[in-house]
Every structure is written in C-alpha cells, then in structure tokens.
Protein backbone atom coordinates (compact mmCIF):
# COMPACT_ATOMS: atom_id res chain seq x y z
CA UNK A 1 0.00 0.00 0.00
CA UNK A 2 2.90 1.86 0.46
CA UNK A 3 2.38 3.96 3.47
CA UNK A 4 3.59 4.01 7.46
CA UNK A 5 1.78 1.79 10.12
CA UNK A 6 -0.41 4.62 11.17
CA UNK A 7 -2.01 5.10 7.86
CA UNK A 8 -3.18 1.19 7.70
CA UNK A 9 -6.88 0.87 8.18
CA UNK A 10 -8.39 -2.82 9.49
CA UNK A 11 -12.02 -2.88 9.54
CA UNK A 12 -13.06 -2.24 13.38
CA UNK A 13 -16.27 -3.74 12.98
CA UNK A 14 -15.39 -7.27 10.74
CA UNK A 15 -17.93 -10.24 10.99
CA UNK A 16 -16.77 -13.31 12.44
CA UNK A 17 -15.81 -15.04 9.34
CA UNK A 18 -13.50 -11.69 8.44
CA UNK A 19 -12.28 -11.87 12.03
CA UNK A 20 -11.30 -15.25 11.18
CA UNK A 21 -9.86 -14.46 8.13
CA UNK A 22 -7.73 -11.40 9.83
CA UNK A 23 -6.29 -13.22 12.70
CA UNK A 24 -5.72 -16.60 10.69
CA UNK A 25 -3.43 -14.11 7.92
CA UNK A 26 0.26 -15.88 7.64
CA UNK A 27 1.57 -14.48 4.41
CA UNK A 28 1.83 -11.57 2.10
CA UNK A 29 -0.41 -13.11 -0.14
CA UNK A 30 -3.49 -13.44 2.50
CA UNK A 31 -2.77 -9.80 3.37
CA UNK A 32 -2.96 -8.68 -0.09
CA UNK A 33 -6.12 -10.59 -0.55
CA UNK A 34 -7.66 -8.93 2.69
CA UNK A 35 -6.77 -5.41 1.18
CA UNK A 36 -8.60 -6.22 -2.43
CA UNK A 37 -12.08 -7.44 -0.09
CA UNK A 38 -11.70 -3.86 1.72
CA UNK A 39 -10.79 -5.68 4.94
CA UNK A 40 -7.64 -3.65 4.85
CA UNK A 41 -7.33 -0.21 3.58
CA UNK A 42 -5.16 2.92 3.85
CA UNK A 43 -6.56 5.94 5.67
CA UNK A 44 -6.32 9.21 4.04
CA UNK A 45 -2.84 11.70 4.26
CA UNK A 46 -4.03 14.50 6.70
CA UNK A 47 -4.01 17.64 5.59
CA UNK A 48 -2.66 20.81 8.04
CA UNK A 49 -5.39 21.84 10.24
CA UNK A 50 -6.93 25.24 8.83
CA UNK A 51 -8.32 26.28 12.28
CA UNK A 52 -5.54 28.76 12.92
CA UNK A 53 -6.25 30.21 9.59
CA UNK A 54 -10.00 30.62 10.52
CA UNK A 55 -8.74 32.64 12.81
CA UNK A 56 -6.40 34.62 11.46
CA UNK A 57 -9.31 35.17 8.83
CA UNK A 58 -11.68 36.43 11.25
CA UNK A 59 -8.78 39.22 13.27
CA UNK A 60 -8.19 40.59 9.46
CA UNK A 61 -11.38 41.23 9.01
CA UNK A 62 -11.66 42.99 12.11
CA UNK A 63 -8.77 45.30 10.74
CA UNK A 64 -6.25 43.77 12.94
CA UNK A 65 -2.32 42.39 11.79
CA UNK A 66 -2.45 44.90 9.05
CA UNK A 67 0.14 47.50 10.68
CA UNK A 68 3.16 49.00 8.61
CA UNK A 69 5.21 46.36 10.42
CA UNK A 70 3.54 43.48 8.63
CA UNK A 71 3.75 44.92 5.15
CA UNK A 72 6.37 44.20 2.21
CA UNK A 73 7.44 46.01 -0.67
CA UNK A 74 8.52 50.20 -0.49
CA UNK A 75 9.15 52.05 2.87
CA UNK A 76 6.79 54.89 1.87
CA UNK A 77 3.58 53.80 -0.47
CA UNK A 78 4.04 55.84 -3.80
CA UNK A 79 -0.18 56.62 -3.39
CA UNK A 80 0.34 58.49 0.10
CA UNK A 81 3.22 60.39 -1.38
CA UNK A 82 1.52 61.22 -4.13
CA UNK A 83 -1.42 62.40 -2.48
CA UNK A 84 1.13 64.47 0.64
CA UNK A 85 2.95 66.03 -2.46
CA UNK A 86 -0.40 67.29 -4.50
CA UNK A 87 -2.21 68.36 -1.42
CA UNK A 88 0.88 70.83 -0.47
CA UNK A 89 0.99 71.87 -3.83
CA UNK A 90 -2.73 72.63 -4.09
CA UNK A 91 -2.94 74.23 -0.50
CA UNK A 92 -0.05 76.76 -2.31
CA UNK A 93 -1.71 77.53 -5.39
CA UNK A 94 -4.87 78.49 -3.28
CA UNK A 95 -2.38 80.32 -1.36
CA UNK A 96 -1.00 82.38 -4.11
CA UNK A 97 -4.97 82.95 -5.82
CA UNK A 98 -6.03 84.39 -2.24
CA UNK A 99 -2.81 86.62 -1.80
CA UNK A 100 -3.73 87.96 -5.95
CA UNK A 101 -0.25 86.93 -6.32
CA UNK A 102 -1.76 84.97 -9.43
CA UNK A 103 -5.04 85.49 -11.54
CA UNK A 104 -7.63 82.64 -11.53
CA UNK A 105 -6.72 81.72 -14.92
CA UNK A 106 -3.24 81.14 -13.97
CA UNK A 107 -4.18 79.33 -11.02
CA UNK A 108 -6.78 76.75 -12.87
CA UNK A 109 -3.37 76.59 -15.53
CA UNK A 110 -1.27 75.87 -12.45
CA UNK A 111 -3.68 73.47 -11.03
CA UNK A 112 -4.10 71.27 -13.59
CA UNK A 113 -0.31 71.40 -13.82
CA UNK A 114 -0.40 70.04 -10.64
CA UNK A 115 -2.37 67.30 -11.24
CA UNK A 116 -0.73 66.03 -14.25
CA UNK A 117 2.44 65.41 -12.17
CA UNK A 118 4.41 68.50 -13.66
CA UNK A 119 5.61 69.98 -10.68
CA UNK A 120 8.33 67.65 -8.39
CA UNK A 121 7.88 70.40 -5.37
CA UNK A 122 6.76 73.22 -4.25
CA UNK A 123 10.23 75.53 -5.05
CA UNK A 124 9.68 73.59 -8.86
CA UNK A 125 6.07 75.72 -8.80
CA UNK A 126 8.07 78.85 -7.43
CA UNK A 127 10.99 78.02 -10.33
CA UNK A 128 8.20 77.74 -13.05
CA UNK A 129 6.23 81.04 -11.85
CA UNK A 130 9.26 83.12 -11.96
CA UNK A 131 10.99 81.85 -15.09
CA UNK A 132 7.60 82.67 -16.74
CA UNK A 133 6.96 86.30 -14.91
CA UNK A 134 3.67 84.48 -13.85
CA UNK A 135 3.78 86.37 -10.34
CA UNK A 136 3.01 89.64 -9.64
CA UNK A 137 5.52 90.30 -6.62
CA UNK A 138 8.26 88.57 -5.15
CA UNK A 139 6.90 85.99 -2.54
C-alpha cells in the first residue's frame, strides 16, 4: 500500500468469518487478498489543520495584523506620497490665488499642472512662476 503503520486501516467492525480471516493471515499473499475485499485499507494523508487560519481570517477582518510592520514592498507607499505632495501643492496655489499673487486663470493653468504630475515640489512651482513672470511680486 505503500504507506507508514499509522495510515493502515483494518475494519473495526469485521464479521466473524473476516475476524477469522484477519487473525488466521500468515503471508503476504493473505494480506494482499484482505486489502482487495476492503478488509484492509489505507486511511487518508491528513491535511494541516486550517483552524488557525479561521482565525487569522476572522482578526483581518476585524482590521487587525495589518500594521506598517507586517507589510512588504517600499518604505513609503508611492499613493500616500503622491497624495502628501499634491495636497501641499494645491494648499499653495490656493495660497497664491487668495494673496492675488496669481489670476484665476493662472491658477486653474497651475492646477491642472499640478495634477498632471508636472511639478516635483513646491520651489519647482516657485521656479516655473518666476521663469515665466507668472507672479506679480516677489513671494
């Protein structure tokens, strides 16, 4: 059958002619003939318990073991960057259409500037404003 002693299956419950049959077995042969009646079979390979996984299931859905300690890949997610970056850009555009440092036609130009990726920082906004004359006074 090929597998260990713990994976051999004898029928618990045999009647009294396979009970006599089992214990009167003396060779290979009578074993072999046992396991082709179903006297003797082989139980199935276990398979690793999933009960801890249940478990571990049921805390992730709860919002739990998803900390920055238990994620792979970049130190800094490229998304909250991208959204820290945009946001201080924004907030200084606004800043600038408030001030009249820029017209609102400048600013919407600006903006959507912004949001096409353009602009690496806030001094590249500054660079870009004063290489064009964009600004009305020095900030």
């Amino acid at each position: 059958m090929g597998v260990g002693e713990s994976r051999v299956w004898i029928d618990p419950n045999p009647s009294d002619e396979t009970r006599e049959r089992i214990e009167s077995v003396s060779s290979r042969e009578d074993v072999r003939r046992l396991i082709h009646d179903g006297v003797i079979g082989k139980k199935p390979a276990s398979t690793p318990s999933r009960g801890r996984k249940r478990i571990k299931l049921l805390k992730k859905r709860k919002g739990r073991r998803r900390g920055p300690g238990r994620r792979k890949g970049p130190w800094v997610d490229e998304k909250e960057l991208w959204i820290a970056k945009i946001r201080a850009q924004r907030k200084y555009l606004r800043m600038l259409r408030d001030k009249k440092l820029i017209d609102r036609a400048t600013y919407r130009k600006l903006y959507m500037l912004a949001k096409g990726g353009t602009f690496r920082s806030i001094a590249h906004i500054r660079m870009y404003l004063e290489e064009r004359k964009l600004i009305k006074k020095r900030i």
